[in-house]
C-alpha atoms as a PDB file:
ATOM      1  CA  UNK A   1     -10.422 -24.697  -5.095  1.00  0.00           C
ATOM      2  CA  UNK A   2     -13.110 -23.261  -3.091  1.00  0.00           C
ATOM      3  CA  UNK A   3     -15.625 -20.255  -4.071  1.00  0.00           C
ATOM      4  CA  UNK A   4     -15.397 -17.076  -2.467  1.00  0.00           C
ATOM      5  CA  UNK A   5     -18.690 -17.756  -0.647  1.00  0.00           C
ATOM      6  CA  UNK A   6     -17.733 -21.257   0.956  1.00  0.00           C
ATOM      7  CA  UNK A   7     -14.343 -18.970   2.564  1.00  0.00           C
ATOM      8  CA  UNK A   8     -16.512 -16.338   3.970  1.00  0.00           C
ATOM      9  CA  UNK A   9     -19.324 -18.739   5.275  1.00  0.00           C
ATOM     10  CA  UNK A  10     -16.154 -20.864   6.725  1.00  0.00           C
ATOM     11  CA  UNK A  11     -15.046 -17.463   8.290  1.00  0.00           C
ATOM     12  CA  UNK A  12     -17.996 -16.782   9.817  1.00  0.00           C
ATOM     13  CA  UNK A  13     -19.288 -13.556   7.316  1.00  0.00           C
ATOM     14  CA  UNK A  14     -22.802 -13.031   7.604  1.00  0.00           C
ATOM     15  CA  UNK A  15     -23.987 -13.007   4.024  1.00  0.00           C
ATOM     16  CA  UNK A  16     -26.873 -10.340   5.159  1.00  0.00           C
ATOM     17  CA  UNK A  17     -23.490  -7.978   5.722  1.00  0.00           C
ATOM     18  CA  UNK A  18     -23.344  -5.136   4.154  1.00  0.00           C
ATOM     19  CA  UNK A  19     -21.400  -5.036   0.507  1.00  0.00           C
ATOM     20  CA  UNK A  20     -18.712  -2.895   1.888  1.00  0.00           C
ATOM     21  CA  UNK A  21     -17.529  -5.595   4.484  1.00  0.00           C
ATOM     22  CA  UNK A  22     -17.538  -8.108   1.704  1.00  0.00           C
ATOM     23  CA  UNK A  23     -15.500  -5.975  -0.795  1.00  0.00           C
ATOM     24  CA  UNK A  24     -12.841  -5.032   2.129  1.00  0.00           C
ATOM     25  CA  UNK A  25     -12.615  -8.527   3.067  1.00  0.00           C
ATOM     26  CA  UNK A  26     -11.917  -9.665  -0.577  1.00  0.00           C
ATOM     27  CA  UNK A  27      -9.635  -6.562  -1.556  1.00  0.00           C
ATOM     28  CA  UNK A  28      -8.012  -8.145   1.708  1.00  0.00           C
ATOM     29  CA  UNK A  29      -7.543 -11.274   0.423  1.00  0.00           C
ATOM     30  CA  UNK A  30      -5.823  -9.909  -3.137  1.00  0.00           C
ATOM     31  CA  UNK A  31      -3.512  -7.475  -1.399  1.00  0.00           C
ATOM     32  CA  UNK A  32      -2.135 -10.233   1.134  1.00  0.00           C
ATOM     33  CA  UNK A  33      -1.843 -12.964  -1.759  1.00  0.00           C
ATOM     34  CA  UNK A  34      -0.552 -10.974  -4.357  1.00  0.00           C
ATOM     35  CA  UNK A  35       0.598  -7.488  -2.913  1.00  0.00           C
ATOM     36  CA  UNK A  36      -1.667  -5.743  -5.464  1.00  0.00           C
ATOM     37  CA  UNK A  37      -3.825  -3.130  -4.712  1.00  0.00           C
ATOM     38  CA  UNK A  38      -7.538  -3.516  -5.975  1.00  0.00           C
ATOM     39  CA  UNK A  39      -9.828  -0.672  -6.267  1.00  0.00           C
ATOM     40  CA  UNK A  40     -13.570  -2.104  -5.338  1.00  0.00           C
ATOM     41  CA  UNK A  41     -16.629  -1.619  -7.182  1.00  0.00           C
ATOM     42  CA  UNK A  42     -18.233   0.905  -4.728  1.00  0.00           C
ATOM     43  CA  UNK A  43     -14.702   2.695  -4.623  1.00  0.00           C
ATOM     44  CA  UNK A  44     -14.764   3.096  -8.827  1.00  0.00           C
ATOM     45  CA  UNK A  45     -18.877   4.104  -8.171  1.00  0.00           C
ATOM     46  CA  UNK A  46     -17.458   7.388  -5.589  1.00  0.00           C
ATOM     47  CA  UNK A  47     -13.719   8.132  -7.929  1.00  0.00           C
ATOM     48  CA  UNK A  48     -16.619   8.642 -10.771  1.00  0.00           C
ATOM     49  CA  UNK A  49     -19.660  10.078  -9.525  1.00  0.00           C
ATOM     50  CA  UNK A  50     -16.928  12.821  -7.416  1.00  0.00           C
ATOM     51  CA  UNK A  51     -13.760  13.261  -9.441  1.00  0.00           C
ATOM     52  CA  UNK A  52     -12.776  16.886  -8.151  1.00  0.00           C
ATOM     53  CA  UNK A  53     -11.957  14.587  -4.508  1.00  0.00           C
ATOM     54  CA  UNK A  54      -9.732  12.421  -5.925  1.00  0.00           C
ATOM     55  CA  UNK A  55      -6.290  13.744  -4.936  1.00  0.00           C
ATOM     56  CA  UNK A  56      -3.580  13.676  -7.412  1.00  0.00           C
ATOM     57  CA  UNK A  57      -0.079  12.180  -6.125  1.00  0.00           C
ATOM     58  CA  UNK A  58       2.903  14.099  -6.946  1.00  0.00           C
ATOM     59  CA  UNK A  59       5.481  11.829  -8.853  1.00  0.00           C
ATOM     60  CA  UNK A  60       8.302  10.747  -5.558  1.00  0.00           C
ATOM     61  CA  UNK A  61      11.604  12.676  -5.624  1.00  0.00           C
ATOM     62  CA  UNK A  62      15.223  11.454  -5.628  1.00  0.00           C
ATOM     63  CA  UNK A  63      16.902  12.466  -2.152  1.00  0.00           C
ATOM     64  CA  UNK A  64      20.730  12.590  -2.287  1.00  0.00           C
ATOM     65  CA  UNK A  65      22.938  13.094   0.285  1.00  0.00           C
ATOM     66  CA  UNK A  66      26.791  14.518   0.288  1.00  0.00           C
ATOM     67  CA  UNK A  67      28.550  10.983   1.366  1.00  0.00           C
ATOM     68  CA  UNK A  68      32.502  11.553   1.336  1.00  0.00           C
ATOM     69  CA  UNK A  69      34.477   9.260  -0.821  1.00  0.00           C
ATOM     70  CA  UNK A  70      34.919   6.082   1.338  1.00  0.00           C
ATOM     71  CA  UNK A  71      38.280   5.585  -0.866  1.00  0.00           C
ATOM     72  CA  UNK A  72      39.938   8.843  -0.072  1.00  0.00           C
ATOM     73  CA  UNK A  73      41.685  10.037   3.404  1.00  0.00           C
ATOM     74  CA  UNK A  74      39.894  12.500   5.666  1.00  0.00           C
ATOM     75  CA  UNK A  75      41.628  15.908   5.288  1.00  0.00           C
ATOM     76  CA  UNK A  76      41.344  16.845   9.265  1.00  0.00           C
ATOM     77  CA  UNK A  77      44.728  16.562  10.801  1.00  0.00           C
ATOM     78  CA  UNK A  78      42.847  15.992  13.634  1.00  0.00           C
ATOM     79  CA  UNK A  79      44.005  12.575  16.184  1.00  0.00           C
ATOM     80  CA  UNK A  80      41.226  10.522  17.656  1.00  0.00           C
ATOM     81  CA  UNK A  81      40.809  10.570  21.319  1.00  0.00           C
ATOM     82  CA  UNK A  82      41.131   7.244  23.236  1.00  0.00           C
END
C-alpha cells in the first residue's frame, strides 16, 4: 500500500502547495472511497475559533402526498375519450 505522499507526488501535487489543497485533495479521496464526509483540520480550527457561523440544520421533514387507493374504483362516472 502506498503513503499518502508517494499518491500525491505520482499525481503531480507540489508539496510546497498550500495545506488547504492537500486537505481537499485527501477529504477527496475519503468521500469517493468510502462516501463519508471528513471535516479537515483547518475546517475544525474555523467551526472552533467562530462557532456563532456555524449554521444549525433543521432535522428533514416527512412529505406525504394524498395517493388514491390503487385497489379501489374511481368514483367519476366519467368515459375516457378515444
Amino acid at each position: 500500500m502506498k503513503k499518502i505522499d508517494q499518491l500525491m507526488a505520482e499525481l503531480g501535487f507540489n508539496k510546497n502547495a498550500p495545506d488547504s489543497v492537500k486537505e481537499a485533495f485527501i477529504k477527496h479521496l475519503i468521500k469517493s472511497s468510502t462516501g463519508t464526509i471528513v471535516t479537515t483540520p483547518s475546517e475544525r480550527k474555523e467551526i472552533a475559533e467562530n462557532p456563532d457561523r456555524v449554521v444549525a440544520l433543521a432535522s428533514p421533514v416527512q412529505l406525504s402526498f394524498g395517493f388514491i387507493d390503487l385497489e379501489s374504483k374511481p368514483t367519476s362516472s366519467k368515459k375516457a375519450v378515444s
